[in-house]
Protein backbone atom coordinates (compact mmCIF):
# COMPACT_ATOMS: atom_id res chain seq x y z
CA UNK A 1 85.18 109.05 71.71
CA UNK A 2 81.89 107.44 73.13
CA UNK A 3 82.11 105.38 76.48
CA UNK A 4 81.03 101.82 74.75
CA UNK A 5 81.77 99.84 78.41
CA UNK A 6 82.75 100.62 81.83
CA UNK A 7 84.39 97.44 83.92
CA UNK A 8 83.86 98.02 87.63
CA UNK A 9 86.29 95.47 89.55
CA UNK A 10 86.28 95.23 93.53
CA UNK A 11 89.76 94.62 95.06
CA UNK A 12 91.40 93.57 98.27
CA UNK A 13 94.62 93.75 99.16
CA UNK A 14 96.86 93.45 102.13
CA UNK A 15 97.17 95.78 104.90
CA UNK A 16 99.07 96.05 108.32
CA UNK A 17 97.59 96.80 111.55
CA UNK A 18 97.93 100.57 111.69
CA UNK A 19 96.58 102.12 114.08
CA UNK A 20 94.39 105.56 114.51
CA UNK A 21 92.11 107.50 116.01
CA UNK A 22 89.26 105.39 114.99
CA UNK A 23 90.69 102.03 115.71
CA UNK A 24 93.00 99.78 113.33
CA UNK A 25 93.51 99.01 109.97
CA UNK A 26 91.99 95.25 108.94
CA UNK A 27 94.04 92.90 107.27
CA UNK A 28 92.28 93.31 103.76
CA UNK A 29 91.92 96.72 102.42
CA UNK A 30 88.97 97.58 99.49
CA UNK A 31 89.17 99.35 96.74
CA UNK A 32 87.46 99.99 93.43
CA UNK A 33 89.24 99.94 89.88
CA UNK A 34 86.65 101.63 87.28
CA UNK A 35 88.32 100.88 83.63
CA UNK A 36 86.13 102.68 80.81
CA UNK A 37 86.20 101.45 77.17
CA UNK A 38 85.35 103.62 74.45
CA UNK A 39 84.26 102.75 70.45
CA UNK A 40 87.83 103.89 69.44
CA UNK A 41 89.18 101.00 71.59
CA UNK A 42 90.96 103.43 74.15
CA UNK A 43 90.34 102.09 77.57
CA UNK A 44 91.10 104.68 80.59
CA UNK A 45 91.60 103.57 84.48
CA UNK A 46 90.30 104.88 87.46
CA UNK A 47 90.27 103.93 91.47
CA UNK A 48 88.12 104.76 94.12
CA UNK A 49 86.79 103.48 97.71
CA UNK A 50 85.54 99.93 97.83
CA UNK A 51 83.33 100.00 100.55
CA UNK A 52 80.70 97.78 99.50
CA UNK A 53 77.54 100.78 99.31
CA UNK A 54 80.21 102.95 97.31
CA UNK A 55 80.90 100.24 95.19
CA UNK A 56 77.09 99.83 94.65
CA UNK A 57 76.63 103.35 93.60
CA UNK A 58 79.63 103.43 91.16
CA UNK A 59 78.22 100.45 89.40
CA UNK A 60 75.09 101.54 89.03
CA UNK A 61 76.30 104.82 88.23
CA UNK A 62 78.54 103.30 85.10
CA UNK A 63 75.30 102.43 83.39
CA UNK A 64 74.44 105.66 83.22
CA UNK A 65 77.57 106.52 81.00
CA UNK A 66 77.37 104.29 78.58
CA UNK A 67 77.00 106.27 75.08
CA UNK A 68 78.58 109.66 76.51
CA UNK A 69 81.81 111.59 74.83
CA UNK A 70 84.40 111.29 77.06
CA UNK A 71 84.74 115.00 77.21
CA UNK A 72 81.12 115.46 77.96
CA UNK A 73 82.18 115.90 81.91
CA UNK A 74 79.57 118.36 82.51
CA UNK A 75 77.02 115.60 81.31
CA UNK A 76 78.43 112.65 83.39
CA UNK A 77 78.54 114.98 86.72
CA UNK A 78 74.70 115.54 86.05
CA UNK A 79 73.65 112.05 85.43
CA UNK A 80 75.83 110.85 88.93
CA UNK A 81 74.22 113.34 90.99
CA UNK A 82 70.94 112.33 89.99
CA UNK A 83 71.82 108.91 91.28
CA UNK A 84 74.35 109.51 93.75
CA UNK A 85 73.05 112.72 95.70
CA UNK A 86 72.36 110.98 98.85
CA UNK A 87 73.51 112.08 102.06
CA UNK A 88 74.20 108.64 103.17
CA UNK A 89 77.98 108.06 103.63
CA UNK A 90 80.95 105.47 104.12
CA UNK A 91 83.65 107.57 105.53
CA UNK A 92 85.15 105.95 108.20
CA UNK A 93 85.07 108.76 110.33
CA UNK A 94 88.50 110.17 109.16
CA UNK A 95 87.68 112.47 106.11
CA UNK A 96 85.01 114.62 107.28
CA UNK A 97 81.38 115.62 107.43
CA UNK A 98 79.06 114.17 104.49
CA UNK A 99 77.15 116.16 102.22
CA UNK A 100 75.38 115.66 98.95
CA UNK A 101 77.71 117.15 97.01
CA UNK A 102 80.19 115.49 98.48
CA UNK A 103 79.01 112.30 97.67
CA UNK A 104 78.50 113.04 94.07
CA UNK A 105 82.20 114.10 93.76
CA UNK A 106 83.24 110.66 95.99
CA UNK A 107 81.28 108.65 92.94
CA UNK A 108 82.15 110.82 89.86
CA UNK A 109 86.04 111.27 90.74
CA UNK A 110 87.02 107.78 88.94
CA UNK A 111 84.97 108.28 86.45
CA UNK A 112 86.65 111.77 85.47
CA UNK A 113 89.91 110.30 85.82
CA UNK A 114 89.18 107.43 84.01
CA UNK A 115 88.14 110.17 80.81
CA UNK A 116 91.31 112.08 81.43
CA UNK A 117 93.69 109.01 81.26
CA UNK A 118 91.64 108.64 77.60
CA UNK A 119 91.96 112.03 76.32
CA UNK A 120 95.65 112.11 77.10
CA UNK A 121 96.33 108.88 75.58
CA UNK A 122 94.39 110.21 72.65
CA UNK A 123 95.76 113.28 72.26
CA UNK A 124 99.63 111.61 72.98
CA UNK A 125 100.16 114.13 76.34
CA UNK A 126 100.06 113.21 80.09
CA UNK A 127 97.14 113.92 82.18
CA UNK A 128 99.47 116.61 83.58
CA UNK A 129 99.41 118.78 80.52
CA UNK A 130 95.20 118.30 80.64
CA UNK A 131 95.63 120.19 83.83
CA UNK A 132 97.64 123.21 82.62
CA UNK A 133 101.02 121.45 82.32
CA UNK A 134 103.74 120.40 84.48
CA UNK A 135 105.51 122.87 87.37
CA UNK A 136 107.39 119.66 88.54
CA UNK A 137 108.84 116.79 87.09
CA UNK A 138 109.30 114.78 90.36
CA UNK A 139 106.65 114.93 93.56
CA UNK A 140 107.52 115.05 96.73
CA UNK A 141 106.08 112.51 99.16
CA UNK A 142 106.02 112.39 103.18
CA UNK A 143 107.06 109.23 104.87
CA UNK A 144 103.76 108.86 106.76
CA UNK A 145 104.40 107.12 110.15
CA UNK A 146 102.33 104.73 112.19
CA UNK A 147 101.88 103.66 115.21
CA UNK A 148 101.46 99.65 114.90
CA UNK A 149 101.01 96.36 115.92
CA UNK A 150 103.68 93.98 115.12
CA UNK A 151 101.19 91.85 112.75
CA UNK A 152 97.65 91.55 112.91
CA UNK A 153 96.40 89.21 115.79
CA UNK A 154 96.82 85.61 114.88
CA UNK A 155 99.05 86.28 112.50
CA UNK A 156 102.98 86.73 112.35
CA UNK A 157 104.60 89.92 112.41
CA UNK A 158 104.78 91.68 109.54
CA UNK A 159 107.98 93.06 107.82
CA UNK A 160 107.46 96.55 109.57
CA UNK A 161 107.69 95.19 113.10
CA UNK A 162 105.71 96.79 115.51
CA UNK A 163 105.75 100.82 116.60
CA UNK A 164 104.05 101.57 119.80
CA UNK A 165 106.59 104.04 121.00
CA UNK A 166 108.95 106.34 120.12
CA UNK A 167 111.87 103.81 119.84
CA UNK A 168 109.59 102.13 117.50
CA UNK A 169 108.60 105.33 115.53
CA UNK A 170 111.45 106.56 114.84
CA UNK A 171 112.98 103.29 113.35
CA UNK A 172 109.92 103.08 111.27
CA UNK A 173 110.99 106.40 110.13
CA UNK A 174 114.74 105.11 109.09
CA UNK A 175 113.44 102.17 107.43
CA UNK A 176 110.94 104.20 105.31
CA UNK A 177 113.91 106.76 104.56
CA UNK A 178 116.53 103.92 104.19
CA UNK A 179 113.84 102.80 101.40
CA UNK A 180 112.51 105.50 99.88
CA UNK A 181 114.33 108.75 100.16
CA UNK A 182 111.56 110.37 102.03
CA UNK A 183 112.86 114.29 103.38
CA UNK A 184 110.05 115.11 105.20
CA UNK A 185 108.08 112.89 108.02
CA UNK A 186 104.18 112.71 109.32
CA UNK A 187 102.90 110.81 111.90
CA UNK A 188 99.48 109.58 112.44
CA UNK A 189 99.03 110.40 115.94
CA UNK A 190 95.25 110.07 117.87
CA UNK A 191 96.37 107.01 119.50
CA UNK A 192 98.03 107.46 122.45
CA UNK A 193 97.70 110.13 125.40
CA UNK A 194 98.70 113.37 123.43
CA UNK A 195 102.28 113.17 125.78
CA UNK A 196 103.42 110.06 124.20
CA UNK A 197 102.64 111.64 121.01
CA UNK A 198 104.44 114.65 121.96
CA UNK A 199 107.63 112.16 122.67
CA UNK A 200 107.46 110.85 119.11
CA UNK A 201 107.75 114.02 117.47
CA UNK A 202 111.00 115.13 119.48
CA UNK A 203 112.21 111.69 118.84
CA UNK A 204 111.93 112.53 115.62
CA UNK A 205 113.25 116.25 115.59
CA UNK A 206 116.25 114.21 117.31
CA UNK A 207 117.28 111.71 114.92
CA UNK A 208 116.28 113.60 112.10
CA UNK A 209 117.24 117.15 112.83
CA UNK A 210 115.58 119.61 110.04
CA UNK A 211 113.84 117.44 108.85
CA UNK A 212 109.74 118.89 108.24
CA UNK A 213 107.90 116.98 110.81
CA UNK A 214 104.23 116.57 111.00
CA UNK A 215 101.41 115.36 113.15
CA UNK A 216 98.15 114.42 112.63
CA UNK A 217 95.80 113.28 115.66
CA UNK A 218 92.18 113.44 113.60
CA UNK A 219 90.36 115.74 116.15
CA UNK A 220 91.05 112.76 119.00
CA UNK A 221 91.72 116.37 120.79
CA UNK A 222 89.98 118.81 123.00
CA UNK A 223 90.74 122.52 121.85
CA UNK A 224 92.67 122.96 125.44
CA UNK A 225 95.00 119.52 124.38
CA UNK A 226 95.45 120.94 121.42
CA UNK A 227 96.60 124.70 122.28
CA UNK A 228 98.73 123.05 124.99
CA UNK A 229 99.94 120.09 122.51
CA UNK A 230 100.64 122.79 119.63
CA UNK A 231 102.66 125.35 121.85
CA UNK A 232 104.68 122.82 123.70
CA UNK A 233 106.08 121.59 119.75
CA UNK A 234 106.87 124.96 119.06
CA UNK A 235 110.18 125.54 116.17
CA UNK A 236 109.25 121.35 115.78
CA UNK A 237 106.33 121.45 113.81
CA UNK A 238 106.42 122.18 110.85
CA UNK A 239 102.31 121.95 110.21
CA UNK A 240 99.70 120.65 112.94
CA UNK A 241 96.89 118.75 111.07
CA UNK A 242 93.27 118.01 112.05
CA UNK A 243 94.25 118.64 116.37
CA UNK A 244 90.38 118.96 117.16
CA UNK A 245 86.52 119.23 115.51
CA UNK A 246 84.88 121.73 113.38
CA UNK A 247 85.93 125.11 111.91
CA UNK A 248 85.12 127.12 115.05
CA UNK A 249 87.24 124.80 117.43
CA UNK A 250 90.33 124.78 114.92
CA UNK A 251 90.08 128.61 114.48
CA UNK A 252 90.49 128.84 118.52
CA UNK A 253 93.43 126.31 118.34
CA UNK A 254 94.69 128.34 115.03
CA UNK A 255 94.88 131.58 116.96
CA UNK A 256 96.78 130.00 119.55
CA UNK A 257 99.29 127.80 118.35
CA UNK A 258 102.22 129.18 116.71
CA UNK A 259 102.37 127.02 113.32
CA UNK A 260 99.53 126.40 110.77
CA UNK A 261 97.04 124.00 111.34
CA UNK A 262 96.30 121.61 108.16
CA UNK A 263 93.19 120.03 107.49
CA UNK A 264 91.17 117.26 105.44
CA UNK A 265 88.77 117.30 107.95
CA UNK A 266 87.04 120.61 108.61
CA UNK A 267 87.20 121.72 105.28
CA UNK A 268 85.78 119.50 102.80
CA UNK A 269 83.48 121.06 100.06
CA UNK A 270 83.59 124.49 99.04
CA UNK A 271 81.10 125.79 101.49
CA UNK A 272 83.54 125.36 104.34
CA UNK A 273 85.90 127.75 102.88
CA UNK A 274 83.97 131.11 103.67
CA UNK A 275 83.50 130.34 107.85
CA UNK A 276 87.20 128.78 107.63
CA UNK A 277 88.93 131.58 105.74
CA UNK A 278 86.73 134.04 107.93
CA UNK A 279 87.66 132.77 111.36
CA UNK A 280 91.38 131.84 109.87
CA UNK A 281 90.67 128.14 111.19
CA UNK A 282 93.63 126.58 108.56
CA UNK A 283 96.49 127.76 107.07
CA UNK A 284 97.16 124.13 104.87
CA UNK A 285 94.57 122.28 102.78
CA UNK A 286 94.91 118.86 102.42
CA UNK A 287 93.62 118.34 98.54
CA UNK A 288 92.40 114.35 97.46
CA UNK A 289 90.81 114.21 93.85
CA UNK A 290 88.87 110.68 95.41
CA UNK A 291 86.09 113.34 97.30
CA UNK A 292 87.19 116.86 96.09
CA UNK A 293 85.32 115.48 92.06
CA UNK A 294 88.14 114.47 90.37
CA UNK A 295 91.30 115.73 88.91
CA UNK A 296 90.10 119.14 87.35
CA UNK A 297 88.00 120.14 90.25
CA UNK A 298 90.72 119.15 92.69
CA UNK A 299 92.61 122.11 90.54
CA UNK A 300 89.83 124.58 90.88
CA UNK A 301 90.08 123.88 94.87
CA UNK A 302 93.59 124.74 94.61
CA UNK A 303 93.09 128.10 92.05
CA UNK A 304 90.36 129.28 95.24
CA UNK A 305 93.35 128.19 98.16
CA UNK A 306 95.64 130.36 95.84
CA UNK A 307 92.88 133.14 96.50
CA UNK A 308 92.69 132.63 100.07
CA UNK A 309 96.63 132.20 100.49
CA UNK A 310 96.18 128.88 101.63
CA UNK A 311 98.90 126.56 101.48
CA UNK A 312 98.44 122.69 99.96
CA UNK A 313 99.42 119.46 100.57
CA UNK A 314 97.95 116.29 99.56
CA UNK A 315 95.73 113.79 101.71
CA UNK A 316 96.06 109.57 101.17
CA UNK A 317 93.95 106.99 102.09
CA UNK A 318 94.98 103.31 101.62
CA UNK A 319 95.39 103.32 97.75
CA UNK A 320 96.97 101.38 94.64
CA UNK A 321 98.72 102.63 91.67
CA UNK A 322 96.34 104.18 89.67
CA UNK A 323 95.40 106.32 92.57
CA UNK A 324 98.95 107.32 92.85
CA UNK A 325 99.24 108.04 89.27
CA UNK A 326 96.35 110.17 89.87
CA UNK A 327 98.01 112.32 92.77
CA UNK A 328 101.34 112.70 90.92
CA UNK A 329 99.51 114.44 87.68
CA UNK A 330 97.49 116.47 89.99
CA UNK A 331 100.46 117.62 92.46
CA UNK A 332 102.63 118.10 89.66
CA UNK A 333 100.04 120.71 87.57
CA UNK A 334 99.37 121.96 90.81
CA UNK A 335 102.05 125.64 91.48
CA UNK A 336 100.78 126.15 94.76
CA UNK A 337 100.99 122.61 95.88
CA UNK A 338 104.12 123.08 97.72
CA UNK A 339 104.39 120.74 100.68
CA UNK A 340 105.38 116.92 100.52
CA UNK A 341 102.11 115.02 99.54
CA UNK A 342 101.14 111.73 101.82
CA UNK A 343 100.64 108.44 100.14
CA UNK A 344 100.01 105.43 101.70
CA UNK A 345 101.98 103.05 98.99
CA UNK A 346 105.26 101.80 101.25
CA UNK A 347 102.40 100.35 103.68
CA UNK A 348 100.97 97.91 100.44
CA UNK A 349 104.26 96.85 99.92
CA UNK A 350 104.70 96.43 96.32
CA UNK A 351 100.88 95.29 95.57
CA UNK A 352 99.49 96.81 92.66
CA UNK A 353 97.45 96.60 90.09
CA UNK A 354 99.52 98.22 88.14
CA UNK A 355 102.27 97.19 85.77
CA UNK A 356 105.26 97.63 87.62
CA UNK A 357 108.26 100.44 86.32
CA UNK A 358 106.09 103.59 85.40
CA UNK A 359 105.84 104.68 88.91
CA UNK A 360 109.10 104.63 91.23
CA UNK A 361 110.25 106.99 94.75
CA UNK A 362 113.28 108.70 93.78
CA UNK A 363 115.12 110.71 96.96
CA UNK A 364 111.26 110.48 98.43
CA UNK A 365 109.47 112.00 95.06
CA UNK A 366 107.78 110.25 92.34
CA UNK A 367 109.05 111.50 88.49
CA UNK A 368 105.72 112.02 86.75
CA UNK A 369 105.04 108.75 84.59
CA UNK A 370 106.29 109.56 80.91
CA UNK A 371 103.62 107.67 78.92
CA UNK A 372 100.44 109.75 77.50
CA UNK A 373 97.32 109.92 80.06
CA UNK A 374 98.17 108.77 83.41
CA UNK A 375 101.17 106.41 81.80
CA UNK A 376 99.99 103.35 84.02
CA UNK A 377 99.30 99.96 82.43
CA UNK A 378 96.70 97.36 84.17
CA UNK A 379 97.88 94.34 85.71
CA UNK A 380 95.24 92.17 84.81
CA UNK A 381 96.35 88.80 86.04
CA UNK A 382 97.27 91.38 89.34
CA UNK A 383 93.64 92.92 89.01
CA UNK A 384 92.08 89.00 89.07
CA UNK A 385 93.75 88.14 92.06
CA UNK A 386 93.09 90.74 93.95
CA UNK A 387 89.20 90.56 92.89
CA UNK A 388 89.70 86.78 94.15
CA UNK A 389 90.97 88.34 97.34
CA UNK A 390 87.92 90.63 97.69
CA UNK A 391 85.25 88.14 96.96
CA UNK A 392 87.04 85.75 99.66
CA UNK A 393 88.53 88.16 102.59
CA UNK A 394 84.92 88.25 104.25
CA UNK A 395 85.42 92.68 104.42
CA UNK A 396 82.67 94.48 102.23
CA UNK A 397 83.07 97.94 104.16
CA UNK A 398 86.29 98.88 106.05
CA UNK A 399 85.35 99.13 110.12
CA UNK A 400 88.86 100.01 111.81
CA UNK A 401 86.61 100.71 114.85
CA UNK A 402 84.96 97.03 115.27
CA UNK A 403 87.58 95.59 113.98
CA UNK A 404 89.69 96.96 117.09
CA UNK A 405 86.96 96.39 119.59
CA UNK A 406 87.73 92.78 118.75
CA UNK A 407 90.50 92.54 120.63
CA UNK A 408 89.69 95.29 123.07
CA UNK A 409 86.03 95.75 123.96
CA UNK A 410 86.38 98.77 125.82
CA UNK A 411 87.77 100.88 122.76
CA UNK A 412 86.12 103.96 121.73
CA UNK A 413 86.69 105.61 119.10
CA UNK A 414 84.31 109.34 120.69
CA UNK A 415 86.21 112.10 120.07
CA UNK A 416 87.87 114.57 121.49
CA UNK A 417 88.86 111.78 123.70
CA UNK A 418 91.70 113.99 125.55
């Protein structure tokens, strides 16, 4: 099966004001659907960043592939790091340190994906069974709380309402429950002063009494905040992610905090894990195929966290269906994979680009999609108005930090900032 064409469509959707460490989300979100073709007429989907120099490099990267098996991954990684292996980066700040390798993975993940959903269409199985088979049939996801505005300036409130404290958080988490099932809660905390984010959480133990409750502040802390922050939620927690910077300040936290910390942050190409298993800095990995290389590489991560007796979990950014997809294959070949994923797909509220019924929340878990490879269809009269809302929408790299700064100039997004 020879890669004949590879489509590489730019999308925009809509997105509510969310806010984080690093600012706020902008009204459009980007994103990048990669659809290869091959000479047997099987066509396979893929979706990645859509930050306009990421979107560069994938298109000039799909060149590259033309007249390559689909299997030949070893092949296609070479050719993408020859182009991609840079060190320059779009990651908004919230995913980690860059690297070259890094990079390469960020541009070859869609690609791979894109093969995989071929090769399990041709071979009749789901990507699942490409990755050693199913150990679920249904994965769990995280209702994954925000602090908000109540629409975007300008604009009128959205159908989440506003969340800016813990009255507001915790109906955000009924409504997300009351909707999707959802048995275990995250917030997105970095916000406000780490006492109002403290509030949340036992507004949350509160009204939702055992139910696994997690907090996220993207390093906006100071090792001090965060021992303080992590021993005052003691028996609340049930994982702290990302409190503060680097593998040497989370492995001070680590030792002082009573539950594991979590991380997509610190640890983010293989090289981290030696210094972070070492100085026991993390206890849960955050996995995401979009900058770990891809689907099959995302499961050798996990085989070397089984090693280390790391627990997993599973990272979102602001994503679409085929993304989703994605995750659900991956967490559901994954054994070790045993906490509630994150996914960011209540927030795009029922925009896709995918046709709708092959992916659904049941009791808070998607039920792996029964078609063969990823068993998601493209939308295309979906995936041509969302392209029209890219090429219009005036965003061409997502800036949650200026975008903020709009509306108050003295933001900064430095951290720690407590």
């Amino acid at each position: 099966m020879i890669i004949e064409q590879v489509h590489v469509t730019p999308v925009a959707f809509r997105d509510p004001p969310l806010l984080n460490a690093a600012g706020v989300h902008e009204p459009w979100a980007l994103r990048t659907i990669v659809e290869v073709v091959t000479d047997e007429g099987l066509s396979g989907l893929g979706e990645t960043y859509g930050d306009l120099h990421h979107l560069g490099r994938i298109r000039e990267c799909a060149k590259a592939l033309i007249g390559l098996d689909v299997h030949a991954s070893n092949t296609m990684y070479a050719r993408i790091s020859a182009i991609a292996g840079d060190t320059r980066t779009d990651l908004h700040g919230l995913t980690g340190a860059a690297t070259k390798e890094k990079n390469v993975d960020r541009v070859f993940s869609p690609f791979e994906v894109a093969c995989l959903d071929i090769r399990g269409k041709a071979a009749g199985v789901p990507v699942a069974d490409l990755l050693g088979g199913k150990v679920r049939h249904a994965v769990p996801y995280s209702a994954y709380l925000f602090y908000k505005w109540a629409g975007h300036p300008g604009e009128e409130p959205d159908r989440f309402g506003a969340a800016l404290d813990e009255a507001g958080i915790v109906a955000q988490a009924r409504q997300l429950i009351e909707e999707y099932g959802f048995t275990s809660i995250k917030l997105k905390g970095g916000v406000f002063p780490p006492d109002q984010e403290i509030a949340a959480i036992r507004a949350l133990h509160e009204a939702f009494p055992g139910m696994p409750l997690r907090l996220d502040p993207n390093a906006a802390w100071t090792v001090a905040t965060s021992i303080r922050v992590g021993r005052e939620l003691d028996g609340v927690l049930q994982y702290l992610e990302d409190p503060t910077g680097g593998i040497a300040g989370m492995a001070e936290v680590a030792e002082a905090v009573p539950m594991p910390l979590a991380t997509n942050m610190c640890v983010v190409t293989p090289e981290h894990f030696p210094p972070a298993m070492a100085s026991r800095a993390i206890g849960v990995l955050l996995l995401d195929h979009h900058y770990w290389g891809g689907l099959v590489r995302s499961s050798h991560i996990a085989a070397m966290c089984d090693a280390y007796g790391l627990n997993l979990s599973m990272h979102s950014n602001s994503h679409l269906g085929i993304s989703l997809a994605a995750m659900t294959h991956l967490a559901a070949a994954t054994p070790n994979l045993t906490f509630a994923c994150d996914t960011h797909t209540p927030w795009q509220d029922g925009q896709d680009v995918v046709v709708p019924g092959a992916l659904r929340f049941v009791d808070g878990a998607v039920p792996v999609p029964d078609g063969p490879g990823l068993g998601v269809e493209l939308d295309r009269d979906a995936l041509a108005i969302m392209n029209e809302q890219y090429e219009k929408c005036g965003i061409v790299a997502r800036d949650d930090t200026s975008y903020m700064q709009r509306f108050d100039p003295s933001f900064s997004a430095r951290r720690p900032r407590w």
